[in-house]
C-alpha atoms as a PDB file:
ATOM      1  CA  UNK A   1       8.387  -5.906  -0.512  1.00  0.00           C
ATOM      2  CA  UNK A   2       6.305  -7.108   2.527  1.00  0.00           C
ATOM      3  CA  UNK A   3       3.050  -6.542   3.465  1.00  0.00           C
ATOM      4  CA  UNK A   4       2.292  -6.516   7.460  1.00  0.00           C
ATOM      5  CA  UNK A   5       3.052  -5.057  10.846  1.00  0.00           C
ATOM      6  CA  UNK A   6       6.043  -6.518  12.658  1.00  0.00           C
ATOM      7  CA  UNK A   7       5.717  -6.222  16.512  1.00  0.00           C
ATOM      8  CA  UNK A   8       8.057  -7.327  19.601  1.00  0.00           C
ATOM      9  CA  UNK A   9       7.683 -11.037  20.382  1.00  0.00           C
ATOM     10  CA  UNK A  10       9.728 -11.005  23.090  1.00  0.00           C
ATOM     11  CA  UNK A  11      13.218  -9.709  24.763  1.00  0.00           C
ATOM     12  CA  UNK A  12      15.631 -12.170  25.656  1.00  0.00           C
ATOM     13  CA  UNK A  13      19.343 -12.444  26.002  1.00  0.00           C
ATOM     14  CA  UNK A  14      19.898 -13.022  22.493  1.00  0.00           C
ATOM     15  CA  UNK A  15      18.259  -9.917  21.158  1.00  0.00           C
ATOM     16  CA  UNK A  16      14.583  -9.090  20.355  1.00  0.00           C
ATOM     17  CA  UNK A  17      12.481 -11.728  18.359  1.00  0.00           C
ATOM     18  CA  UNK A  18       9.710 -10.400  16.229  1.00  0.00           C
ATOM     19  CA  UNK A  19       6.681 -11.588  14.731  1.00  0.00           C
ATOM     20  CA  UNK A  20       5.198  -9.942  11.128  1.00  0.00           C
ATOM     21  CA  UNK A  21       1.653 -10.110  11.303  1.00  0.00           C
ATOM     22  CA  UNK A  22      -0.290  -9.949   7.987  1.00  0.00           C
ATOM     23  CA  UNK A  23      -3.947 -10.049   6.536  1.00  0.00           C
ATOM     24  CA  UNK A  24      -3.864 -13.302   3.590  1.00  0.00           C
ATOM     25  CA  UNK A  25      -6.976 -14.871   2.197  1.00  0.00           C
ATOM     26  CA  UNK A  26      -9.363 -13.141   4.966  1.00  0.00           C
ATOM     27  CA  UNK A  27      -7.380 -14.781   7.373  1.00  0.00           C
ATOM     28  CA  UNK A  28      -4.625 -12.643   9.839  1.00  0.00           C
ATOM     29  CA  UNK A  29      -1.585 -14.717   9.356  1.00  0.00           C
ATOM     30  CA  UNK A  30       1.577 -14.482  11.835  1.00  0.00           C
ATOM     31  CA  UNK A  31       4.762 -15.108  11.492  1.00  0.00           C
ATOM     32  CA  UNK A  32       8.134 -15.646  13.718  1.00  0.00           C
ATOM     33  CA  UNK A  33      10.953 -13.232  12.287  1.00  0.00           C
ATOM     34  CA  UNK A  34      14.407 -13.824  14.233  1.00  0.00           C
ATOM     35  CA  UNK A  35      16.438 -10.953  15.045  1.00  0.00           C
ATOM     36  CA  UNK A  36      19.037 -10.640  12.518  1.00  0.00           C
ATOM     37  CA  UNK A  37      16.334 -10.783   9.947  1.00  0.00           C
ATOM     38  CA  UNK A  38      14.158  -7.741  11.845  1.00  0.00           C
ATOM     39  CA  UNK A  39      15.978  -4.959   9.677  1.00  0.00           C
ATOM     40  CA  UNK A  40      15.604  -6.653   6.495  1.00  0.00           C
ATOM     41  CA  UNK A  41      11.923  -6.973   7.067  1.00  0.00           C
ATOM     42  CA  UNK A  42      11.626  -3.178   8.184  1.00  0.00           C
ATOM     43  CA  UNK A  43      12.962  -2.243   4.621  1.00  0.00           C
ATOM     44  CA  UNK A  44      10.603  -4.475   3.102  1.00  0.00           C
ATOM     45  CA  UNK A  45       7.379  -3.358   4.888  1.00  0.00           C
ATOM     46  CA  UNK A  46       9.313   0.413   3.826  1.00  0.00           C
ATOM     47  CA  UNK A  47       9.198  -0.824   0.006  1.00  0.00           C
ATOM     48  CA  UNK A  48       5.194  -2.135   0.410  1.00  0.00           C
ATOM     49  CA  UNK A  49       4.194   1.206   1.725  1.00  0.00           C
ATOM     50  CA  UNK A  50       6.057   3.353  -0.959  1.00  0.00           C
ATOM     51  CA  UNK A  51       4.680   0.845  -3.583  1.00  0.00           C
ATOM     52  CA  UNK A  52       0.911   1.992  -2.132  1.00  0.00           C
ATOM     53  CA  UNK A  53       2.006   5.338  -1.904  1.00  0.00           C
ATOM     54  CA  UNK A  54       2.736   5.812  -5.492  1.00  0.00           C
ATOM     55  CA  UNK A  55      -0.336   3.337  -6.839  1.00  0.00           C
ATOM     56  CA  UNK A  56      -2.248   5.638  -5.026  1.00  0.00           C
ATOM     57  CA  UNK A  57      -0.856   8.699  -6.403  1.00  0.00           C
ATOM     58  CA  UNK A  58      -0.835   7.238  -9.782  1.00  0.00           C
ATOM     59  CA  UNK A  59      -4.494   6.415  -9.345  1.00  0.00           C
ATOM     60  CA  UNK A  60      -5.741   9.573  -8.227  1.00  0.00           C
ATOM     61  CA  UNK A  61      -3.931  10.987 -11.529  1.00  0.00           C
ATOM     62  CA  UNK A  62      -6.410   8.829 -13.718  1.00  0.00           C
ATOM     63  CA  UNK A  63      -9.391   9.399 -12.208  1.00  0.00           C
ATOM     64  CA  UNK A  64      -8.718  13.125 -12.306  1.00  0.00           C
ATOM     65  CA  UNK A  65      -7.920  12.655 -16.302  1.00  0.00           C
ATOM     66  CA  UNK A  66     -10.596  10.589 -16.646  1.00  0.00           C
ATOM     67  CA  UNK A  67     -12.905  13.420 -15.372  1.00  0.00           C
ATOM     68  CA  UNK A  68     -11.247  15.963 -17.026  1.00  0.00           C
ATOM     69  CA  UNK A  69     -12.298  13.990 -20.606  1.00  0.00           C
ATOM     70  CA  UNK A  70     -15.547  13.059 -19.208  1.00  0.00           C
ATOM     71  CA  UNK A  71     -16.472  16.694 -18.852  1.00  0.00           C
ATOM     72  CA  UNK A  72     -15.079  18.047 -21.962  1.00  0.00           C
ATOM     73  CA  UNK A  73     -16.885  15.474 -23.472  1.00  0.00           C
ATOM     74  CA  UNK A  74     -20.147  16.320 -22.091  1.00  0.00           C
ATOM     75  CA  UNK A  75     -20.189  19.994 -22.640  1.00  0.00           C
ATOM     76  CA  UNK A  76     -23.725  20.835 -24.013  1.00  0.00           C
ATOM     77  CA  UNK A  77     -23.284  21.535 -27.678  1.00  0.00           C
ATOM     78  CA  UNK A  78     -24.998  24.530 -29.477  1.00  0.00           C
ATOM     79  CA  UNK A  79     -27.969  24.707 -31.452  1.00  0.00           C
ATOM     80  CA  UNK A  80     -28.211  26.416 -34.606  1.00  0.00           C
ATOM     81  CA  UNK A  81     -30.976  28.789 -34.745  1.00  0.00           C
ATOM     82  CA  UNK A  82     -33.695  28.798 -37.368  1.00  0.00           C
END
């Protein structure tokens, strides 16, 4: 799992290079990624984005339950009349 954007560095003979550019500590942190390593990288940025996917999913779930108690808990109960 990788967190990041990876971007064309440059073309050369050799193949592409890449860099993987990330936000770490407030800071935006690059990072040289060689070309045989590009696809690996692809399917780890793949993984991070899933993760966020489901946590948000999964988050959204709880809230909504949460509410869900929150008002059946709050319904205004009867008074008995005198």
């Amino acid at each position: 799992m990788e967190r990041g954007k990876l971007s064309i560095l440059r073309e050369t003979s050799a193949g592409t290079a890449y860099k993987l550019q990330a936000w770490e500590n407030g800071k935006n942190l690059s990072r040289y990624v060689p070309p045989e390593q590009a696809p690996a990288v692809r399917e780890a940025l793949a993984g991070y984005q899933l993760f966020e996917s489901l946590t948000g999913a999964y988050a959204q779930l709880k809230i909504q339950e949460t509410r869900d108690a929150l008002a059946a808990g709050s319904k205004k109960k009867s008074r008995p009349r005198r």
